[in-house]
Protein backbone atom coordinates (compact mmCIF):
# COMPACT_ATOMS: atom_id res chain seq x y z
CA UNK A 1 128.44 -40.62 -36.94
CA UNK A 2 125.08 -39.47 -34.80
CA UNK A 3 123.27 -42.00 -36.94
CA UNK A 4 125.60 -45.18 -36.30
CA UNK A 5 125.36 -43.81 -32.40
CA UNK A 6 121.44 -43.57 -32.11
CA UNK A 7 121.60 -47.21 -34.29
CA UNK A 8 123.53 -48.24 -31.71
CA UNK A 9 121.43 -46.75 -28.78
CA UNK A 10 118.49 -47.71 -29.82
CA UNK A 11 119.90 -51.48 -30.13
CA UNK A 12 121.08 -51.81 -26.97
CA UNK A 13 117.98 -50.19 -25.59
CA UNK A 14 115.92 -53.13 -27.49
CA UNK A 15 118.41 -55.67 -25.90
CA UNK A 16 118.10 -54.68 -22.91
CA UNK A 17 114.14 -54.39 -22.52
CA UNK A 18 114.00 -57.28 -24.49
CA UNK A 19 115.95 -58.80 -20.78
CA UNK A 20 113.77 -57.16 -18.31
CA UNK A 21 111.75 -60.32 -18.13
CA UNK A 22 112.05 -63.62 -18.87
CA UNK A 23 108.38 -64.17 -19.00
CA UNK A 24 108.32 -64.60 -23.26
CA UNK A 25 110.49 -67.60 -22.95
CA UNK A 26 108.47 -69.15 -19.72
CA UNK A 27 106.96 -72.66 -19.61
CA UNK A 28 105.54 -75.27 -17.62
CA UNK A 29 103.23 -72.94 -16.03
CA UNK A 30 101.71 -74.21 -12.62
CA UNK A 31 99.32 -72.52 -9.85
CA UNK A 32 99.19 -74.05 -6.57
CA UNK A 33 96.30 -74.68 -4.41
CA UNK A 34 97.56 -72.24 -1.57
CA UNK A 35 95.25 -69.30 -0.04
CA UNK A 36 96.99 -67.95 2.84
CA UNK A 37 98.14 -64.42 3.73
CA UNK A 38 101.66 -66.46 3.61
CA UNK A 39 102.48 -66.61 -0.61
CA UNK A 40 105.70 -64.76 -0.07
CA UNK A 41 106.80 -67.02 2.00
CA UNK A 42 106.62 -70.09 0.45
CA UNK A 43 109.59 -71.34 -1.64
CA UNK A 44 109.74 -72.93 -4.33
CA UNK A 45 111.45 -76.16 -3.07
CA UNK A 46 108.54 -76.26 -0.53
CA UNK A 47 105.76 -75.91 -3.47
CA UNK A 48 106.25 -79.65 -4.63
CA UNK A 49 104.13 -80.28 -1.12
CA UNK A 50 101.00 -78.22 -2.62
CA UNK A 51 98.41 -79.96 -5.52
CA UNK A 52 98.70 -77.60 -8.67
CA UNK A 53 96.90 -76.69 -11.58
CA UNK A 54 98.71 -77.00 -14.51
CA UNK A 55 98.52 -73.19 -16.39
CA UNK A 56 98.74 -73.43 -20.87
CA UNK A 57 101.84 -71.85 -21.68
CA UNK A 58 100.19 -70.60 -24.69
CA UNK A 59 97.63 -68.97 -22.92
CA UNK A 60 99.73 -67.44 -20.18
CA UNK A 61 102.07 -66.17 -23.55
CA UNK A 62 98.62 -64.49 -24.48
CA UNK A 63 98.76 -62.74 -21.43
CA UNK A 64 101.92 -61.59 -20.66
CA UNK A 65 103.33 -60.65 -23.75
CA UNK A 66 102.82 -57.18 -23.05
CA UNK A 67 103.69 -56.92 -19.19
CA UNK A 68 104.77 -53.65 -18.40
CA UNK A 69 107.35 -53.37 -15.27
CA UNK A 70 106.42 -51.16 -12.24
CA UNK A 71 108.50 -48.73 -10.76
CA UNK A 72 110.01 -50.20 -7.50
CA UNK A 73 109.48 -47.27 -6.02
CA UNK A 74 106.20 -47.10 -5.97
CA UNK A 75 103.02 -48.41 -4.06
CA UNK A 76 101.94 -51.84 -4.95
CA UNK A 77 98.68 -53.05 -3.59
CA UNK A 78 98.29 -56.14 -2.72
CA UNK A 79 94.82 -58.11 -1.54
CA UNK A 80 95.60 -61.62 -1.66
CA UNK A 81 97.77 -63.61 -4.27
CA UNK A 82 97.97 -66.87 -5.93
CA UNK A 83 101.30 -68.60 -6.17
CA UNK A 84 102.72 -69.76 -9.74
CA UNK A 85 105.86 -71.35 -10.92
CA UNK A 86 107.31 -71.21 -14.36
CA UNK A 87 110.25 -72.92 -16.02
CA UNK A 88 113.13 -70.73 -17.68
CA UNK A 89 116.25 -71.97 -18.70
CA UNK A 90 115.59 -75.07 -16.66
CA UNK A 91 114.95 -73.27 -13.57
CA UNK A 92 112.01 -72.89 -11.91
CA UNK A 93 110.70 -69.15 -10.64
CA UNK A 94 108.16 -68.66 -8.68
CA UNK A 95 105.55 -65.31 -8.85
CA UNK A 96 102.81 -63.81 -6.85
CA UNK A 97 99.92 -62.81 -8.90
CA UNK A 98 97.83 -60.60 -7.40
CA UNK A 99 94.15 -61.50 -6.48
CA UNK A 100 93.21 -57.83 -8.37
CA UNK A 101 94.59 -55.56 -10.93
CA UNK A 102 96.42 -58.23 -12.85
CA UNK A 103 99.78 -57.31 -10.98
CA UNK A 104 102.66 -60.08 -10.80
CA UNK A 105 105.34 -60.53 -8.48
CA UNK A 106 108.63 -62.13 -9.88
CA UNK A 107 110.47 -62.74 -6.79
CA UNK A 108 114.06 -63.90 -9.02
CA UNK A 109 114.43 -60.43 -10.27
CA UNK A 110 112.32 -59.27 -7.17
CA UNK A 111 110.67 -56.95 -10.34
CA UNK A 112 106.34 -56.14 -10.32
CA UNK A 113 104.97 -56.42 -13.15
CA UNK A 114 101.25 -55.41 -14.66
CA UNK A 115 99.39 -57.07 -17.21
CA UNK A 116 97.81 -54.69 -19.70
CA UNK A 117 94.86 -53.09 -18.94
CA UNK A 118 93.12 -54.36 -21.57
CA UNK A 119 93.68 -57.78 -20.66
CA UNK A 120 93.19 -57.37 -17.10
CA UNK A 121 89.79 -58.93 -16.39
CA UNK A 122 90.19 -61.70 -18.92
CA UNK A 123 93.42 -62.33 -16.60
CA UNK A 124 92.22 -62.58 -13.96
CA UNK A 125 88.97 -64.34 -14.77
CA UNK A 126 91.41 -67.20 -15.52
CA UNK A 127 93.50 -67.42 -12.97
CA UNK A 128 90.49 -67.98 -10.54
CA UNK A 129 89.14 -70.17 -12.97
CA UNK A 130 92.59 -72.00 -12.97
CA UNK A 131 92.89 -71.60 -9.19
CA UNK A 132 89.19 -73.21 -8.30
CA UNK A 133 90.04 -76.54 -10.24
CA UNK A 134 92.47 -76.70 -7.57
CA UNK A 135 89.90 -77.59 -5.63
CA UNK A 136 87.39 -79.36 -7.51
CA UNK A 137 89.22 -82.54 -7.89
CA UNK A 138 90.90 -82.92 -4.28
CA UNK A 139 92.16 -86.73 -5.39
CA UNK A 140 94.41 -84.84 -8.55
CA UNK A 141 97.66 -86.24 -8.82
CA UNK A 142 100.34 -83.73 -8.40
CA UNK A 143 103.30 -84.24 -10.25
């Protein structure tokens, strides 16, 4: 009986963690060309105003397949962020992503997330990377 219980347990445990984010099953990646102390404000209906920089869902996958939530409780710094947008289940979400320590904001499950440490400069290296071609071609098409 304990062992159909802790089979259970630990199934619902894997269920439910599998839930915490939606991230795994994100696409359509995009990073808008917006660097203002404003990012939380902007929403998402109002991002289709801002040129964007089209993010590769495989590489973004790469990254944040091991995203680790933060405690809401706690202190999360913020110096900057980029604003992205993702598709999931034919909605689009929008994040904050941190300008350093490779920490996300996913404001539909209002949740902070952290990319693993061992990824973390890689990270961010290319979402700047991503976030400058923004600007080098100012007569991009957004779509």
């Amino acid at each position: 009986m304990k062992l159909i219980l802790f089979i259970i347990s630990l199934f619902s445990y894997s269920v439910i963690s599998g839930q915490s984010t939606s991230f795994s099953n994100a696409k359509n990646w995009k990073l808008y060309k917006i660097a203002d102390e404003n990012a939380f404000q902007y929403r998402v209906d109002t991002l289709k105003n801002f040129s964007f920089e089209r993010l590769s869902d495989d590489t973004m996958r790469t990254f944040i397949s091991e995203l680790s939530e933060l405690p809401s409780s706690g202190p999360h710094i913020w110096m900057g962020a980029y604003i992205a947008t993702f598709e999931y289940e034919g909605i689009t979400r929008k994040v904050e992503i941190s300008h350093y320590g490779g920490v996300l904001y996913d404001e539909s499950s209002k949740k902070h997330f952290q990319i693993p440490e061992n990824k973390v400069l890689d990270w961010l290296s290319y979402i700047r990377q991503s976030f400058m071609c923004t600007h080098n071609d100012d007569d991009k098409v957004s779509y």
